[in-house]
C-alpha atoms as a PDB file:
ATOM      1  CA  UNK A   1      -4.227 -11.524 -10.653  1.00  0.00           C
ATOM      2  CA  UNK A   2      -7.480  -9.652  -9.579  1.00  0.00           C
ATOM      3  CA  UNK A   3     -10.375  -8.799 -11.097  1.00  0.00           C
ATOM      4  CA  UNK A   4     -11.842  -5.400 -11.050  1.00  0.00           C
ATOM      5  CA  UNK A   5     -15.515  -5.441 -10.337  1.00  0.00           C
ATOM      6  CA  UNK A   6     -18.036  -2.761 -10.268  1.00  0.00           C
ATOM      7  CA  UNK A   7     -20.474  -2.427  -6.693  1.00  0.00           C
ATOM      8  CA  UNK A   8     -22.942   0.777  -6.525  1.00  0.00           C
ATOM      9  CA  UNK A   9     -21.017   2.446  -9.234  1.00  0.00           C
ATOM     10  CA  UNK A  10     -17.643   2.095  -7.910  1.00  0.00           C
ATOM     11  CA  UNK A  11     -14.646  -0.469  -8.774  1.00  0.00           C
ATOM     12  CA  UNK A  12     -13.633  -3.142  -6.166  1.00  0.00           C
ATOM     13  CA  UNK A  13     -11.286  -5.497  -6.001  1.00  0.00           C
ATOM     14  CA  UNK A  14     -10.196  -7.872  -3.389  1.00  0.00           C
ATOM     15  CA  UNK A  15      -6.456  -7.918  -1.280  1.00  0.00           C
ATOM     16  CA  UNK A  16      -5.661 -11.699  -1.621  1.00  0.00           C
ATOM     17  CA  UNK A  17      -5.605 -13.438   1.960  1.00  0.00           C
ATOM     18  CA  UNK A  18      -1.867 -14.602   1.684  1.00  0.00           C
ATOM     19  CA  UNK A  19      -0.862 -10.761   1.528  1.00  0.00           C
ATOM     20  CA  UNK A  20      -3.926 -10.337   4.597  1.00  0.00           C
ATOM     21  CA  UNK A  21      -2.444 -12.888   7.204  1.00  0.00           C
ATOM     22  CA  UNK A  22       0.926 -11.593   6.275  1.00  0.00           C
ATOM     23  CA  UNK A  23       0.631  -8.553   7.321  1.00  0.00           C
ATOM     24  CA  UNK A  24      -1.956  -9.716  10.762  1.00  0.00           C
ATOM     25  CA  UNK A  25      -4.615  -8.280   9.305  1.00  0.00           C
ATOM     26  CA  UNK A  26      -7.099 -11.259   9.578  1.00  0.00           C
ATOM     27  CA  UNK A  27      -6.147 -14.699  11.253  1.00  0.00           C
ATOM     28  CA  UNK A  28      -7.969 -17.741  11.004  1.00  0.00           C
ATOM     29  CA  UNK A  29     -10.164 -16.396   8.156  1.00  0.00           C
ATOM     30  CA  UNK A  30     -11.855 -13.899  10.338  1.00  0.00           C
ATOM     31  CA  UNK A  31     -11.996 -10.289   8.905  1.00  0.00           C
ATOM     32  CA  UNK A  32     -12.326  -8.248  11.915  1.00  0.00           C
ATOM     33  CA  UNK A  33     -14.976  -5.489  11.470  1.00  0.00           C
ATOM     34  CA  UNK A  34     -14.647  -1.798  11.354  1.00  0.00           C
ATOM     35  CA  UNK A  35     -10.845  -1.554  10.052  1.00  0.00           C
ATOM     36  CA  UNK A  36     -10.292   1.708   8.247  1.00  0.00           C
ATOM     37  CA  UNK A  37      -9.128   1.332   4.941  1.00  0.00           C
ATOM     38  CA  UNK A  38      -7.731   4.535   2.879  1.00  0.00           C
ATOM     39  CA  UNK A  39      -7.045   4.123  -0.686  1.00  0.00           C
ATOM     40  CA  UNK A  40      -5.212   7.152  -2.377  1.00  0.00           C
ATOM     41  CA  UNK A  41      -4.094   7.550  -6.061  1.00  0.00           C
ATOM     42  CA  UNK A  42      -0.562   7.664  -6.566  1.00  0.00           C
ATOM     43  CA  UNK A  43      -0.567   8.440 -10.498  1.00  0.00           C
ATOM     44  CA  UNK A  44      -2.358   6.746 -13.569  1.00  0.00           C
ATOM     45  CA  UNK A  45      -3.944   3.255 -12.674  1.00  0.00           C
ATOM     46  CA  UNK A  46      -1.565   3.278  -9.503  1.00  0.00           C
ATOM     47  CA  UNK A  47      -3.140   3.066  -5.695  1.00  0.00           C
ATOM     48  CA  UNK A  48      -1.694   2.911  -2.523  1.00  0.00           C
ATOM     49  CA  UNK A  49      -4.118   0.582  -0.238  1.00  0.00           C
ATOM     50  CA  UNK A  50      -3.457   1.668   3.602  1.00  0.00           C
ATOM     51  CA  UNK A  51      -5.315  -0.851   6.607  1.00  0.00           C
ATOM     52  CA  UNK A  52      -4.879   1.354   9.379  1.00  0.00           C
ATOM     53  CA  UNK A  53      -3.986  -0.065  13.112  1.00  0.00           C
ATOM     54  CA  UNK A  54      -4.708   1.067  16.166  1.00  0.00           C
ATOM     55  CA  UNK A  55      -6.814   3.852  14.312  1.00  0.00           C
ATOM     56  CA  UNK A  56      -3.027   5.150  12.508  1.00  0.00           C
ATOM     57  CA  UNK A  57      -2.612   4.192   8.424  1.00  0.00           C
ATOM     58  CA  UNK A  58       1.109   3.253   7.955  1.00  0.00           C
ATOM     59  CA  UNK A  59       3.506   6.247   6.012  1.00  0.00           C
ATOM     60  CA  UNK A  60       3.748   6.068   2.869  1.00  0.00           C
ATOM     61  CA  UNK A  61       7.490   7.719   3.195  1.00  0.00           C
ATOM     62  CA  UNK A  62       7.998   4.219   5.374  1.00  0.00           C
ATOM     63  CA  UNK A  63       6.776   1.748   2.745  1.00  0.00           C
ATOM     64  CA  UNK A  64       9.316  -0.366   1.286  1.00  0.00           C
ATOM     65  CA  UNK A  65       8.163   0.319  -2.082  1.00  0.00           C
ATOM     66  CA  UNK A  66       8.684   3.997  -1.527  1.00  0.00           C
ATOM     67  CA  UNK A  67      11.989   3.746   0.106  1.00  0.00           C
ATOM     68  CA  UNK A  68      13.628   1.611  -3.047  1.00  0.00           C
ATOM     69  CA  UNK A  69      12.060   4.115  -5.402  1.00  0.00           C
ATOM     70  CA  UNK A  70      13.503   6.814  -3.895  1.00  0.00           C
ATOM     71  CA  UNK A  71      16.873   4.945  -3.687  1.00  0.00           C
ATOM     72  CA  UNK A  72      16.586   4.252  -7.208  1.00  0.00           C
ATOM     73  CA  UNK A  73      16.171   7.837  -8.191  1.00  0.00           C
ATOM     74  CA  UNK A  74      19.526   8.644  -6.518  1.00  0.00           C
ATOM     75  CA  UNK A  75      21.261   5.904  -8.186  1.00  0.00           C
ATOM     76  CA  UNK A  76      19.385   6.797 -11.356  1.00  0.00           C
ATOM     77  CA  UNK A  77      20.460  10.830 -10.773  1.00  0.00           C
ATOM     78  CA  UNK A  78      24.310   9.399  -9.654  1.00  0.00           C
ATOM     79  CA  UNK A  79      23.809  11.173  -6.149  1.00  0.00           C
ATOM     80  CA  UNK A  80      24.912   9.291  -3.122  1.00  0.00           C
ATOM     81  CA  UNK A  81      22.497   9.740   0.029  1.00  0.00           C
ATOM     82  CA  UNK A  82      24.235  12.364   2.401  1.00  0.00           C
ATOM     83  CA  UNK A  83      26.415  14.131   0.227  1.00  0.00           C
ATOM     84  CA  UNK A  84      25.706  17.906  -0.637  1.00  0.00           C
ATOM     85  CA  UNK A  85      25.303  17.412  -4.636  1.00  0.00           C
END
């Protein structure tokens, strides 16, 4: 779990390295410099933290995360994906 810390008036925390090297972001420890990160508020206390590559942030509509929620809300509503309901 992370720890929300304040820096010049604003709350940080830290994306854990595991989740980092993952994803290619950083390899052997180095943190390249000048990645773009956008962090946008999805709803109350929920964030959506986008590392951009090649200068593009990945679609939210693409996520994972995204795509079983919206799967979810189909199941939940008892609509099946392509029919006209």
């Amino acid at each position: 779990m992370q720890k929300l810390r304040k820096d010049s008036g604003s709350g940080v925390v830290t994306i854990p390295k595991k989740f980092l090297e993952k994803d290619d972001v950083i390899s052997d420890d180095e943190v390249p410099e000048g990645v773009a990160v956008d962090v946008e508020r999805l709803g109350r206390r929920s964030y959506a933290v986008r590392i951009s590559e090649d200068g593009d942030f990945p679609d939210l509509q693409e996520s994972e995360i995204v795509e079983r929620l919206a799967a979810q809300r189909l199941f939940d509503e008892g609509l099946r994906p392509g029919s006209a309901d």
